[in-house]
PDB file of N, CA and C in Angstrom:
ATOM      1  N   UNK A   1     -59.036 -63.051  53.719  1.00  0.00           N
ATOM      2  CA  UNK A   1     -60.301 -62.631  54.278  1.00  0.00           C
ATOM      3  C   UNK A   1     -60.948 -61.555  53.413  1.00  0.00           C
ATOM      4  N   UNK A   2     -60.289 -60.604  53.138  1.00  0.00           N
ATOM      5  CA  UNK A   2     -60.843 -59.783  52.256  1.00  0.00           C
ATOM      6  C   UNK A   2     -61.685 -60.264  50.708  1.00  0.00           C
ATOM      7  N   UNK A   3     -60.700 -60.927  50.601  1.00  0.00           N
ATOM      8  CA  UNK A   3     -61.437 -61.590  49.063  1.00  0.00           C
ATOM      9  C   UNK A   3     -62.457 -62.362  49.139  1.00  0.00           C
ATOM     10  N   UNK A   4     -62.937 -62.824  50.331  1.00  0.00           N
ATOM     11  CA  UNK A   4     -64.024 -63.742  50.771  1.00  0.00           C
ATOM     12  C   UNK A   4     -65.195 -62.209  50.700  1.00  0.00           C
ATOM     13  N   UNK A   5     -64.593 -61.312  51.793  1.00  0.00           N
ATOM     14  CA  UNK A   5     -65.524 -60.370  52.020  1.00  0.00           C
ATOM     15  C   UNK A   5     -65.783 -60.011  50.627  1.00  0.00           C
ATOM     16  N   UNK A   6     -65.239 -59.511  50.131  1.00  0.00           N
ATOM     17  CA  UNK A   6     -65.328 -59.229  48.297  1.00  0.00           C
ATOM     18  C   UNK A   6     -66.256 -60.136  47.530  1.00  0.00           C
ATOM     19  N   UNK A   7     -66.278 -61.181  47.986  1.00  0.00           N
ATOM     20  CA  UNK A   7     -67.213 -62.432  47.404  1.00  0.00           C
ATOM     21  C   UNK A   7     -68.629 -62.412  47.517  1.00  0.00           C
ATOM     22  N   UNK A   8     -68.530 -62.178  48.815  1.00  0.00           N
ATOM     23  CA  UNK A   8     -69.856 -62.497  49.389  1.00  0.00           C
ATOM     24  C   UNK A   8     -70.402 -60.648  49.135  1.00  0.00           C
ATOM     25  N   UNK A   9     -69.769 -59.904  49.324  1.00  0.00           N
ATOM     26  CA  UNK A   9     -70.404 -58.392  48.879  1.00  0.00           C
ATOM     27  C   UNK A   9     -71.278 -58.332  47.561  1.00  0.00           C
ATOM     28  N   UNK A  10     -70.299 -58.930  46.539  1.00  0.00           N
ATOM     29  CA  UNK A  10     -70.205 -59.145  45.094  1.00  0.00           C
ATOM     30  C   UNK A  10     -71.685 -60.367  44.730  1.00  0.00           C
ATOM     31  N   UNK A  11     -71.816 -61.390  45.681  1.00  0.00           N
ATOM     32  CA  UNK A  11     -72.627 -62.178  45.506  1.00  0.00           C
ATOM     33  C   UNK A  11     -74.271 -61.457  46.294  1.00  0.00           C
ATOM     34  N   UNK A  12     -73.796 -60.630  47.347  1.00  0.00           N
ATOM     35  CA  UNK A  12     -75.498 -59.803  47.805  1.00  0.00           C
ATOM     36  C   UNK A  12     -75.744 -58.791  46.599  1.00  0.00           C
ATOM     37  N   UNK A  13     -74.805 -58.343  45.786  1.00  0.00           N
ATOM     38  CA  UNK A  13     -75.024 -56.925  45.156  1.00  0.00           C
ATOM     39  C   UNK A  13     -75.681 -58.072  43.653  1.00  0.00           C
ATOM     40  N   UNK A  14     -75.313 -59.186  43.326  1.00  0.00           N
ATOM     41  CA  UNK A  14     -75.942 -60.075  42.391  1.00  0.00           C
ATOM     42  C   UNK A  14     -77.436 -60.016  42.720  1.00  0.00           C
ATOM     43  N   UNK A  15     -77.473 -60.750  43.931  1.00  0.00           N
ATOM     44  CA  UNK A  15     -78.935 -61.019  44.460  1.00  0.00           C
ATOM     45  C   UNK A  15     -80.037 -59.730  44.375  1.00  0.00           C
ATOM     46  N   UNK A  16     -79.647 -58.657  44.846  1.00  0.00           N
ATOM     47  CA  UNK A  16     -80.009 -57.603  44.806  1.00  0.00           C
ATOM     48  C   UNK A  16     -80.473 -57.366  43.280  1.00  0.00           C
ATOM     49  N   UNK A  17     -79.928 -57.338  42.118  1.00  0.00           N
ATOM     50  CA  UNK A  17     -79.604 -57.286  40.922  1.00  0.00           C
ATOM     51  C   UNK A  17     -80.730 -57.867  40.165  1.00  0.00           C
ATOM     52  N   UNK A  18     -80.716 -59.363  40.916  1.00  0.00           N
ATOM     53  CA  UNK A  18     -82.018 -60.192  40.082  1.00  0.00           C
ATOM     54  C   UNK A  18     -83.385 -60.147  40.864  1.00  0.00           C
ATOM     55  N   UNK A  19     -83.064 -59.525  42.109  1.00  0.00           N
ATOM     56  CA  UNK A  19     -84.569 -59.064  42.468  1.00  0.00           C
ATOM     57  C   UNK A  19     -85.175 -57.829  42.138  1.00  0.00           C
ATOM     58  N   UNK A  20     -84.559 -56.791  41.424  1.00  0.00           N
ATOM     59  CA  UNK A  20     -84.686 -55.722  40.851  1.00  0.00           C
ATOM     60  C   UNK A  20     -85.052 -55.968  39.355  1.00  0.00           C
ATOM     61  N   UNK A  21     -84.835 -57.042  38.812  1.00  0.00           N
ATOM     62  CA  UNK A  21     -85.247 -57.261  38.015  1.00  0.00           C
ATOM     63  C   UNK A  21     -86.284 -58.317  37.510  1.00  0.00           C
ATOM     64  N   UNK A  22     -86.546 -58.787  38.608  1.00  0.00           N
ATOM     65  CA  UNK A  22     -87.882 -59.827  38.835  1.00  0.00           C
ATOM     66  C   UNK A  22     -89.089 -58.570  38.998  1.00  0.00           C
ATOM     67  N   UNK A  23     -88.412 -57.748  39.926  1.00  0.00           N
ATOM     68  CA  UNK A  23     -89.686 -56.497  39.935  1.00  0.00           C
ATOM     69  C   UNK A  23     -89.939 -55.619  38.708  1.00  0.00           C
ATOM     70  N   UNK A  24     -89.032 -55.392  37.968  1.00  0.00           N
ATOM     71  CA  UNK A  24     -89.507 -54.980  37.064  1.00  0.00           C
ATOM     72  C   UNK A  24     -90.131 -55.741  35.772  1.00  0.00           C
ATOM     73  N   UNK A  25     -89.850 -56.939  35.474  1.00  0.00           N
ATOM     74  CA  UNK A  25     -90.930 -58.130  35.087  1.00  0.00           C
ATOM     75  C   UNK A  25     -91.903 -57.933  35.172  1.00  0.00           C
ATOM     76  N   UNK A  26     -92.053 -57.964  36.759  1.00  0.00           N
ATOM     77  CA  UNK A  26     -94.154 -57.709  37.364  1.00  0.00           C
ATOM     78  C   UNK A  26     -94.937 -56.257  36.983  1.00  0.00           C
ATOM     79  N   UNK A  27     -93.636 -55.264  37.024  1.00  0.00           N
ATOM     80  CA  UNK A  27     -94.304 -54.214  36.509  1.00  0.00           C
ATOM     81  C   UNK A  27     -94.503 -54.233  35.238  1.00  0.00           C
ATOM     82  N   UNK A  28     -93.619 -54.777  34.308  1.00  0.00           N
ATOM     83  CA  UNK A  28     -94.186 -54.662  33.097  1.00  0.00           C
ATOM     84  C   UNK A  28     -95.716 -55.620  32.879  1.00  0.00           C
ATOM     85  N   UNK A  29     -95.582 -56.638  33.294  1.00  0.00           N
ATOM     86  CA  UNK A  29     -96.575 -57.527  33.156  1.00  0.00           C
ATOM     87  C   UNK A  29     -98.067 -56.783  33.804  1.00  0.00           C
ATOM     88  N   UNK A  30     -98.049 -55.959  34.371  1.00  0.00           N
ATOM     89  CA  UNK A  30     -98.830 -55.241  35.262  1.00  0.00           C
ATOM     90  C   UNK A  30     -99.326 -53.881  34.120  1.00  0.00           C
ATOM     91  N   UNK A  31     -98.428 -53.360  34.066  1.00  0.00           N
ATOM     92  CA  UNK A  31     -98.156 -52.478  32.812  1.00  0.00           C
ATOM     93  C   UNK A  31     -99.230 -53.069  31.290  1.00  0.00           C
ATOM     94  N   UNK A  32     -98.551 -53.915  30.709  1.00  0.00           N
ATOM     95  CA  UNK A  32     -99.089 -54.064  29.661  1.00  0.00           C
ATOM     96  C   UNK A  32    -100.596 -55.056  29.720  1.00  0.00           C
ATOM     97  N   UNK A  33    -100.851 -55.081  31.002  1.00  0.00           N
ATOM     98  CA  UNK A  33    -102.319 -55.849  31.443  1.00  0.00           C
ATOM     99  C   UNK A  33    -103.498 -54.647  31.258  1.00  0.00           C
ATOM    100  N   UNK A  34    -102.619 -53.425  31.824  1.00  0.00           N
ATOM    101  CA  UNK A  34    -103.376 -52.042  31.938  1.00  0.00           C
ATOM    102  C   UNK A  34    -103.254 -50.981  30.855  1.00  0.00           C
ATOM    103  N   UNK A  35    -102.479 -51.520  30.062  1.00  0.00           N
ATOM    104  CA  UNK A  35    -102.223 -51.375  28.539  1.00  0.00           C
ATOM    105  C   UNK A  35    -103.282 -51.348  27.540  1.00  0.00           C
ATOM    106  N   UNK A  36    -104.018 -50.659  26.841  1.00  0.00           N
ATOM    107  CA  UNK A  36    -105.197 -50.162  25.779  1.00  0.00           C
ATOM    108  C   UNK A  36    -104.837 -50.398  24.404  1.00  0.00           C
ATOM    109  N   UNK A  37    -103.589 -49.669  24.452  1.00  0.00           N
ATOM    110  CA  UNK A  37    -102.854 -49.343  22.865  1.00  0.00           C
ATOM    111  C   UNK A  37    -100.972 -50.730  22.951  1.00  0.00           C
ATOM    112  N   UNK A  38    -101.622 -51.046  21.352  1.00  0.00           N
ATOM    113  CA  UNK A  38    -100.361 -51.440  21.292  1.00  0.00           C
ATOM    114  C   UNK A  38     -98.623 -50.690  21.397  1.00  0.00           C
ATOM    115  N   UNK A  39     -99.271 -49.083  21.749  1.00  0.00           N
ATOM    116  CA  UNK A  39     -97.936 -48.295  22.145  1.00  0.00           C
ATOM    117  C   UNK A  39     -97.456 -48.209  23.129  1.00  0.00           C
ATOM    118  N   UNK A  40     -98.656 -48.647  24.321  1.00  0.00           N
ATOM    119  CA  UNK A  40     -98.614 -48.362  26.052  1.00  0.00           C
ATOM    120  C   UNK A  40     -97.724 -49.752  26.018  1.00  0.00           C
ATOM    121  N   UNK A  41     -97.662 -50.754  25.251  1.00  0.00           N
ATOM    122  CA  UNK A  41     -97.483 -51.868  25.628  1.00  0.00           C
ATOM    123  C   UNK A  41     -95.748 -52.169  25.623  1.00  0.00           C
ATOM    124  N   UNK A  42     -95.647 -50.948  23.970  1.00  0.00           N
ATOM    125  CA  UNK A  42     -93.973 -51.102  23.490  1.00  0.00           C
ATOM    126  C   UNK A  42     -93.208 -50.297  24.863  1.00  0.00           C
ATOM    127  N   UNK A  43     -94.203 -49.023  24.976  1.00  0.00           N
ATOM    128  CA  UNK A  43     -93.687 -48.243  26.196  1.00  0.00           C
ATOM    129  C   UNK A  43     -93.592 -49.307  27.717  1.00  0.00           C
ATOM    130  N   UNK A  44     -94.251 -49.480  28.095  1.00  0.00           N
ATOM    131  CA  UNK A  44     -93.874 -50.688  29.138  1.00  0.00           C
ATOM    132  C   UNK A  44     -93.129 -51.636  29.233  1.00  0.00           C
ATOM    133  N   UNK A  45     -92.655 -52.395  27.795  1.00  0.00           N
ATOM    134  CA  UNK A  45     -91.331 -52.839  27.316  1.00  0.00           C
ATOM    135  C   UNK A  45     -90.197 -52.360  27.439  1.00  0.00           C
ATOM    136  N   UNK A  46     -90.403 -51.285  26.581  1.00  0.00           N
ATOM    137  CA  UNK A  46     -88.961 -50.216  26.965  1.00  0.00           C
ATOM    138  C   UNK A  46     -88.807 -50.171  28.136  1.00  0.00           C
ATOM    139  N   UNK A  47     -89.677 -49.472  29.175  1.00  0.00           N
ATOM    140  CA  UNK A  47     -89.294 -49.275  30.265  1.00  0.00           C
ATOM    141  C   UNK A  47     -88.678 -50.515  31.217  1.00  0.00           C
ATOM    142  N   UNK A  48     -88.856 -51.617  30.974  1.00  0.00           N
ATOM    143  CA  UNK A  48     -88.495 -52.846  31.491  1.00  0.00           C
ATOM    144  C   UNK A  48     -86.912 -52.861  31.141  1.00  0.00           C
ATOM    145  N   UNK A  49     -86.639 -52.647  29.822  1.00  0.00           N
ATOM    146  CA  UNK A  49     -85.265 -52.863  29.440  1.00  0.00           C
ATOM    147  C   UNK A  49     -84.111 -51.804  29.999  1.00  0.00           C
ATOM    148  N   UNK A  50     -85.265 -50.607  30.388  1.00  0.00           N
ATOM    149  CA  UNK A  50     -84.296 -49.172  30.914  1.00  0.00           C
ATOM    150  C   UNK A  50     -83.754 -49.510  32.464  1.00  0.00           C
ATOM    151  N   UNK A  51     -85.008 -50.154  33.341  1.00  0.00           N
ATOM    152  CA  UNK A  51     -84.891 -50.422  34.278  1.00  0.00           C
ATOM    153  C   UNK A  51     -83.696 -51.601  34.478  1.00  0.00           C
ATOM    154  N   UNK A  52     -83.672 -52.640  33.650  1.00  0.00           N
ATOM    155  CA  UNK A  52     -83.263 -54.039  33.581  1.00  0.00           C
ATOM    156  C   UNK A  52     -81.272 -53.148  33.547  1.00  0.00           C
ATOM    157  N   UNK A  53     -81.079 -52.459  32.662  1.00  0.00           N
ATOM    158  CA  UNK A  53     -80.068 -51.904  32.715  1.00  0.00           C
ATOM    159  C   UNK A  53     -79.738 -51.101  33.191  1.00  0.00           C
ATOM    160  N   UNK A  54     -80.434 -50.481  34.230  1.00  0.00           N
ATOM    161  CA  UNK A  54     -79.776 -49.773  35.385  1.00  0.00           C
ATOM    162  C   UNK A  54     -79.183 -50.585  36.339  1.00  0.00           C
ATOM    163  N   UNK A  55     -80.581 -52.080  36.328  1.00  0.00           N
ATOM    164  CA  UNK A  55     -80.042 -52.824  37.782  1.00  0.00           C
ATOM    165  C   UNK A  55     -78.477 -53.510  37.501  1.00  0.00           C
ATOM    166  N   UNK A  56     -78.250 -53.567  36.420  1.00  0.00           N
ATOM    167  CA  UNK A  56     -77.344 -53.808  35.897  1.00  0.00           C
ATOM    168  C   UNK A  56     -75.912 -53.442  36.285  1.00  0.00           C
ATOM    169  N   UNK A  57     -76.296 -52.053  35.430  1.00  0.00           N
ATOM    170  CA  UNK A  57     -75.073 -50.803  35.855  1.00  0.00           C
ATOM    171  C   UNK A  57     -74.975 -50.943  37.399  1.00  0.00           C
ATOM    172  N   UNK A  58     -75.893 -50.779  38.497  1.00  0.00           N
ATOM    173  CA  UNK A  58     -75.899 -50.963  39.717  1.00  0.00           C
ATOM    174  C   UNK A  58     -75.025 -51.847  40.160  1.00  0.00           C
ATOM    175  N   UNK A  59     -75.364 -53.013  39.658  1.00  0.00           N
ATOM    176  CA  UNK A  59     -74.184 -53.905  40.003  1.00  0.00           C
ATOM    177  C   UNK A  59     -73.060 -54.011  40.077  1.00  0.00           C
ATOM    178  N   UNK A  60     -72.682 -53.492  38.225  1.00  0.00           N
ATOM    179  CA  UNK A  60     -70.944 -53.549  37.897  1.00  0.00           C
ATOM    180  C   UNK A  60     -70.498 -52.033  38.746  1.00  0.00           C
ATOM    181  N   UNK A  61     -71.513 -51.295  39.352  1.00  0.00           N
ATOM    182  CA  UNK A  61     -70.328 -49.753  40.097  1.00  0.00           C
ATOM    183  C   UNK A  61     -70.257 -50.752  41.468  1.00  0.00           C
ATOM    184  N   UNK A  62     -71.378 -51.438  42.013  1.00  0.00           N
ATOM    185  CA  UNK A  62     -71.177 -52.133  42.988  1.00  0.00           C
ATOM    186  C   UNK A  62     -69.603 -53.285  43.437  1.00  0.00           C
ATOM    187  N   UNK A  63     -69.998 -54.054  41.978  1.00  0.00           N
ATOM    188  CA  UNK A  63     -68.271 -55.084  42.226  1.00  0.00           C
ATOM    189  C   UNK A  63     -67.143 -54.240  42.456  1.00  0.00           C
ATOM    190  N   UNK A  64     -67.113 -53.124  41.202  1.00  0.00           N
ATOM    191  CA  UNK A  64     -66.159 -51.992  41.309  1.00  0.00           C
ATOM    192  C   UNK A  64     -65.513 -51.481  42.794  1.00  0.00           C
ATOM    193  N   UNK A  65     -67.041 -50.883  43.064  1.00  0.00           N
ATOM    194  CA  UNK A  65     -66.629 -50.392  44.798  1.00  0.00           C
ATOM    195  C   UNK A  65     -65.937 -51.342  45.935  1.00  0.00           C
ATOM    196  N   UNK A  66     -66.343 -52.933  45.649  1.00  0.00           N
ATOM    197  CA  UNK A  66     -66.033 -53.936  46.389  1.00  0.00           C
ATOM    198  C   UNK A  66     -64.825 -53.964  46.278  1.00  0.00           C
ATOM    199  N   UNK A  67     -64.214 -53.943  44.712  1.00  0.00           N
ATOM    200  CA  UNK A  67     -62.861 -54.275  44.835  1.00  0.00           C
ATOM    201  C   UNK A  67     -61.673 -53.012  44.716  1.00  0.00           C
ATOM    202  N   UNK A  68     -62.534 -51.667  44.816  1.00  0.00           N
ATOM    203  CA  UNK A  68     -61.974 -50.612  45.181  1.00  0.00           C
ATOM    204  C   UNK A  68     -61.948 -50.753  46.881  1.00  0.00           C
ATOM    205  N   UNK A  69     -62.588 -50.940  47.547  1.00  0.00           N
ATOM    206  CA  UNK A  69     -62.483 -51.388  48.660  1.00  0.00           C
ATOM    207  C   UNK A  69     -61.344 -52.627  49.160  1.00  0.00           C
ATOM    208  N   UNK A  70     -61.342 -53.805  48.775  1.00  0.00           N
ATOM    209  CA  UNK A  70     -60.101 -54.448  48.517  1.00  0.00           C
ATOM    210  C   UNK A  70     -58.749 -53.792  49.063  1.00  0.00           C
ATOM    211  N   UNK A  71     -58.612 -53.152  47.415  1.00  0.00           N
ATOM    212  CA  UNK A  71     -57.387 -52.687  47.411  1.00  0.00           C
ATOM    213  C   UNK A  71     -57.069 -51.986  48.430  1.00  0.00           C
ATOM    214  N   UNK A  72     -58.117 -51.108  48.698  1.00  0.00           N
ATOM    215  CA  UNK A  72     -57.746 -49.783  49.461  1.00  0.00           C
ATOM    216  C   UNK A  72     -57.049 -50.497  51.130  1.00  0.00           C
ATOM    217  N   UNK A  73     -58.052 -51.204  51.737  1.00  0.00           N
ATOM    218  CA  UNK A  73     -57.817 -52.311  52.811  1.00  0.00           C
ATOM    219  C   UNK A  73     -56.543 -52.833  52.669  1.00  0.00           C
ATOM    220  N   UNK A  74     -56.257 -53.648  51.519  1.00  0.00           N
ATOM    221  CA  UNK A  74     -55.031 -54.406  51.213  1.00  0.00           C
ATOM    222  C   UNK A  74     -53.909 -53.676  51.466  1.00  0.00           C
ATOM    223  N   UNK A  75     -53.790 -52.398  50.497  1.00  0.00           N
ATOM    224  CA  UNK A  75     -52.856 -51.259  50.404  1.00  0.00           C
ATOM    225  C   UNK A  75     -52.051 -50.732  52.210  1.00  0.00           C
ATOM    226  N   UNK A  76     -53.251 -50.033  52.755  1.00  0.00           N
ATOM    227  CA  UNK A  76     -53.307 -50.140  53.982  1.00  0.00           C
ATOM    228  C   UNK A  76     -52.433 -50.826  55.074  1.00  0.00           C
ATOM    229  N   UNK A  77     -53.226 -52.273  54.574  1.00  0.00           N
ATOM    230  CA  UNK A  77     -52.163 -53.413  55.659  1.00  0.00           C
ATOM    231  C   UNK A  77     -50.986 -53.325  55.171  1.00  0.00           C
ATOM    232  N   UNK A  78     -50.480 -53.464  53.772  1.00  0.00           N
ATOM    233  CA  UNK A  78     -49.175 -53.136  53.814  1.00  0.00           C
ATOM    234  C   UNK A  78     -48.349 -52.311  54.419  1.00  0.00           C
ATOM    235  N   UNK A  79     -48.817 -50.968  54.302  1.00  0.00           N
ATOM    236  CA  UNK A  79     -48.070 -49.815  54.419  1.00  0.00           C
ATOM    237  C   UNK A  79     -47.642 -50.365  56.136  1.00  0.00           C
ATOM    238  N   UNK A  80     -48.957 -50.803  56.667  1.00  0.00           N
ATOM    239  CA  UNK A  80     -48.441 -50.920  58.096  1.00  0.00           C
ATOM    240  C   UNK A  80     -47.357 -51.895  58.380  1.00  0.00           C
ATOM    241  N   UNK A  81     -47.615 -52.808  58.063  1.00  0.00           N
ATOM    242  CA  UNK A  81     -46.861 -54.187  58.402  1.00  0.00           C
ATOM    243  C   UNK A  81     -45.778 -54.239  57.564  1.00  0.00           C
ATOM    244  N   UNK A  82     -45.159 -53.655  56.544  1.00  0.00           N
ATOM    245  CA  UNK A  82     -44.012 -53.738  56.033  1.00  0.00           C
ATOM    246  C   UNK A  82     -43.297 -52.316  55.802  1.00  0.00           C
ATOM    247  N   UNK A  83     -43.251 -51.724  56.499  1.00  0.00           N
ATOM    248  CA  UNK A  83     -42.967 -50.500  56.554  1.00  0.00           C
ATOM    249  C   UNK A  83     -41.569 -50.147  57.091  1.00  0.00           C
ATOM    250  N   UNK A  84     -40.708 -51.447  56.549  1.00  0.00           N
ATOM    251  CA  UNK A  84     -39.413 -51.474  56.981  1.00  0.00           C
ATOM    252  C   UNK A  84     -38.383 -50.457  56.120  1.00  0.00           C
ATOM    253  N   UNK A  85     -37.315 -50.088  56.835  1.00  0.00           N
ATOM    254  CA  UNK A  85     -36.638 -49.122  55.822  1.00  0.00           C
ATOM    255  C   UNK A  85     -35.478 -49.413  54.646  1.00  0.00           C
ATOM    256  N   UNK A  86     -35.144 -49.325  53.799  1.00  0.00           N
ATOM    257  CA  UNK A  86     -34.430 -50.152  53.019  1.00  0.00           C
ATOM    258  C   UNK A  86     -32.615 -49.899  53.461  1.00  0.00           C
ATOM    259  N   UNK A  87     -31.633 -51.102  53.681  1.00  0.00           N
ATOM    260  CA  UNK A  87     -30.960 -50.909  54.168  1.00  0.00           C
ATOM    261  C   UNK A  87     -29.754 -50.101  53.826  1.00  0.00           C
ATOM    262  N   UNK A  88     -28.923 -49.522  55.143  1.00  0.00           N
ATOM    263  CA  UNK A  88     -28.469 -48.527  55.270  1.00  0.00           C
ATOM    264  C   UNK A  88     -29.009 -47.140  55.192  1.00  0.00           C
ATOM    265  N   UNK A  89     -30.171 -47.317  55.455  1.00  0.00           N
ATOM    266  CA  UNK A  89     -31.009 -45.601  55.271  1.00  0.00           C
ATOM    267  C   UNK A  89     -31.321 -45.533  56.730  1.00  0.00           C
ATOM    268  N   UNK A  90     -31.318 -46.260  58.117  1.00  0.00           N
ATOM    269  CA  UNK A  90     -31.407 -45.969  58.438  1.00  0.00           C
ATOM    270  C   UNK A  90     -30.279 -44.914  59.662  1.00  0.00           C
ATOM    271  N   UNK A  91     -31.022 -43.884  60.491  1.00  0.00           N
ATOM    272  CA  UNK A  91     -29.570 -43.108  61.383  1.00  0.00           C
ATOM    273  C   UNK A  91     -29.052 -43.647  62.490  1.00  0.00           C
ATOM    274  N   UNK A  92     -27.742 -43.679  61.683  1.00  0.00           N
ATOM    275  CA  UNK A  92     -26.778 -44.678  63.325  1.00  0.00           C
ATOM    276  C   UNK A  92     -27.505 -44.395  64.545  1.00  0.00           C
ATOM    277  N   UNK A  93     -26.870 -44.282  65.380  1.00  0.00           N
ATOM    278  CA  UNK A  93     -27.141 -44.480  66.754  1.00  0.00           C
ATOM    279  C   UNK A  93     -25.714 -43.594  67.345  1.00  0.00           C
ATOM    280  N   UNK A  94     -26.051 -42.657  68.136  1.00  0.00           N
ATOM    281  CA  UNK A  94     -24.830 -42.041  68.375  1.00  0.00           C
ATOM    282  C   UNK A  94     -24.216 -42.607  69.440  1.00  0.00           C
ATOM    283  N   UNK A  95     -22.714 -42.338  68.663  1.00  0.00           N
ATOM    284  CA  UNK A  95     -21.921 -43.018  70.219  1.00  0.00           C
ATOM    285  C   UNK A  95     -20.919 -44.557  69.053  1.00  0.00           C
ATOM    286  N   UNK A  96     -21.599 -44.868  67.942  1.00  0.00           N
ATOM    287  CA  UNK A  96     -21.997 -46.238  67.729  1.00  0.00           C
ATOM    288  C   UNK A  96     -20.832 -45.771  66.264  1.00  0.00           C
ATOM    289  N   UNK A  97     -19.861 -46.792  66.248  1.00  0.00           N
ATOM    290  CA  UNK A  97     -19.577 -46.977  64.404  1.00  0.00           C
ATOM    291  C   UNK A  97     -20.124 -47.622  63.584  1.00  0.00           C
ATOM    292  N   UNK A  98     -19.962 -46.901  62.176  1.00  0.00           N
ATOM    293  CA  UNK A  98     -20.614 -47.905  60.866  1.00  0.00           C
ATOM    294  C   UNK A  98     -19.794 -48.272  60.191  1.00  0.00           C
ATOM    295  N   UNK A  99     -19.796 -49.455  59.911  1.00  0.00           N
ATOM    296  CA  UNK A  99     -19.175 -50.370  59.262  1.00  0.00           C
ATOM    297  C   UNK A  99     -18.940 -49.923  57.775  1.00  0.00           C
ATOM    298  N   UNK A 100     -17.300 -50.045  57.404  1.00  0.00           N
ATOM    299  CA  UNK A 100     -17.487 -49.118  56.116  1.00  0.00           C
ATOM    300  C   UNK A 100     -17.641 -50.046  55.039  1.00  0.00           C
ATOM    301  N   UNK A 101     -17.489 -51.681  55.137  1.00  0.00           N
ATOM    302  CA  UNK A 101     -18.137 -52.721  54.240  1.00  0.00           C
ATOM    303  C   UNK A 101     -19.543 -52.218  53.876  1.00  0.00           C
ATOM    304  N   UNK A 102     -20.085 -53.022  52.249  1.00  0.00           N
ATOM    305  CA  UNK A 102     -21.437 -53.019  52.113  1.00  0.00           C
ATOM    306  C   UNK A 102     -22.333 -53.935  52.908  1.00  0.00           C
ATOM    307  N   UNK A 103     -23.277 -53.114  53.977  1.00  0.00           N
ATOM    308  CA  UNK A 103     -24.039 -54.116  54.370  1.00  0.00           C
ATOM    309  C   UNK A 103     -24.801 -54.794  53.345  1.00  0.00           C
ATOM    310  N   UNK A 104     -24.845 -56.152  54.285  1.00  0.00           N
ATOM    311  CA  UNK A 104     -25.595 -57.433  53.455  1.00  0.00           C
ATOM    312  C   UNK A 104     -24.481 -58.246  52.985  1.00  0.00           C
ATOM    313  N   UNK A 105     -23.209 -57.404  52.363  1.00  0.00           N
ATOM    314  CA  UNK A 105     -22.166 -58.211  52.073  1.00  0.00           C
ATOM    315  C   UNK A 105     -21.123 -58.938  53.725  1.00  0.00           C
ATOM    316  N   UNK A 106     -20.107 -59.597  52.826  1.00  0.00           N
ATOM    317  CA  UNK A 106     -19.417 -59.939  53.414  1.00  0.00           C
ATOM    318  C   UNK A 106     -18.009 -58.615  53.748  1.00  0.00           C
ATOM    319  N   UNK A 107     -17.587 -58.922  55.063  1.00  0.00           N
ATOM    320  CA  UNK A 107     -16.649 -57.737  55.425  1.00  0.00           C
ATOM    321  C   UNK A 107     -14.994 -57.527  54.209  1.00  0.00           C
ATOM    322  N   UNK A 108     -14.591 -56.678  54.370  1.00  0.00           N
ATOM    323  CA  UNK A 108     -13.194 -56.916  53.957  1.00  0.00           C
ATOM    324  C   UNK A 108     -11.986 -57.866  54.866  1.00  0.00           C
ATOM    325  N   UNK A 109     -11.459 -58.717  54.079  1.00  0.00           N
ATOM    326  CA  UNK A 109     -10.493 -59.403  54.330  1.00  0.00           C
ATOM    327  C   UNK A 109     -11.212 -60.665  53.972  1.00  0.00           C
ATOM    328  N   UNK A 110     -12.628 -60.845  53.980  1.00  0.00           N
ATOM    329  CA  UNK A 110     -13.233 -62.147  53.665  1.00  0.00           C
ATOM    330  C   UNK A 110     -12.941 -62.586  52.421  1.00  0.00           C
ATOM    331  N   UNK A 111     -12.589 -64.098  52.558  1.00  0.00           N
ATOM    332  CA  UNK A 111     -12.383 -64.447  50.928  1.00  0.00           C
ATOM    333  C   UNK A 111     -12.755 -65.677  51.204  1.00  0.00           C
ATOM    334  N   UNK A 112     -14.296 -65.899  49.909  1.00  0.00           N
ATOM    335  CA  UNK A 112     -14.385 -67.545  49.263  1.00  0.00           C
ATOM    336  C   UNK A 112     -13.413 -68.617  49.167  1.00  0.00           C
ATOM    337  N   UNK A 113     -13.265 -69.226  49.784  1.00  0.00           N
ATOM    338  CA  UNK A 113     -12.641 -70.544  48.799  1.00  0.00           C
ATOM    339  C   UNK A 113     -13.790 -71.847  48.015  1.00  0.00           C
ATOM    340  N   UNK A 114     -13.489 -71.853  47.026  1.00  0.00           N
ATOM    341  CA  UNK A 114     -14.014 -73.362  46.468  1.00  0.00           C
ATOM    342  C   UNK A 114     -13.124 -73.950  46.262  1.00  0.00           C
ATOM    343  N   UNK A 115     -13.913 -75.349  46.362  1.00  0.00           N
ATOM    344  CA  UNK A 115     -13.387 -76.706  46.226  1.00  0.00           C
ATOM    345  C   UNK A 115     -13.366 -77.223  44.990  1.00  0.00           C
TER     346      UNK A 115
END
């Protein structure tokens, strides 16, 4: 689910991206209509390309945050849901003996046979 959410975040922060830069199109085109000098015109250019790469940058801190978000979520569910203790760490139970075999193993006196 997350990575879907990540998708679709990642795919509005796109959209966002190319309508920011459709607007700045019109402004330039707007710009160099109202333009006199062939300098107003380079300047209205530039400014198209300054803008064009912000919406840009906007984007890639945007995916960033999405999948800093991710993790952070992901991380999270772990900690909760597997938050088991690794064995023998945890404290007996008083009253109760511990087994002086390695848990997980087999007890003493046990022995393999193969065939």
């Amino acid at each position: 689910m997350h990575s879907a959410k990540e998708k679709l975040s990642n795919a509005a922060s796109a959209a966002k991206e190319r309508v920011d830069i459709y607007k700045t199109k019109v402004e330039e085109k707007v710009e160099k209509a109202t333009a006199r000098t062939k300098e107003e015109k380079e300047i209205a250019h530039e400014r198209r390309k300054a803008k064009e790469a912000e919406a840009k940058m906007k984007l890639h801190e945007a995916k960033a945050e999405h999948a800093a978000e991710k993790l952070h979520s992901h991380h999270l569910y772990d900690v909760e849901t597997h938050g088991h203790q690794p064995i023998g760490t945890a404290a007996p139970v008083p009253g109760t003996t511990v087994p002086t075999y390695p848990l997980g193993g087999h007890p003493p006196g046990h022995h393999m046979t193969y065939k």
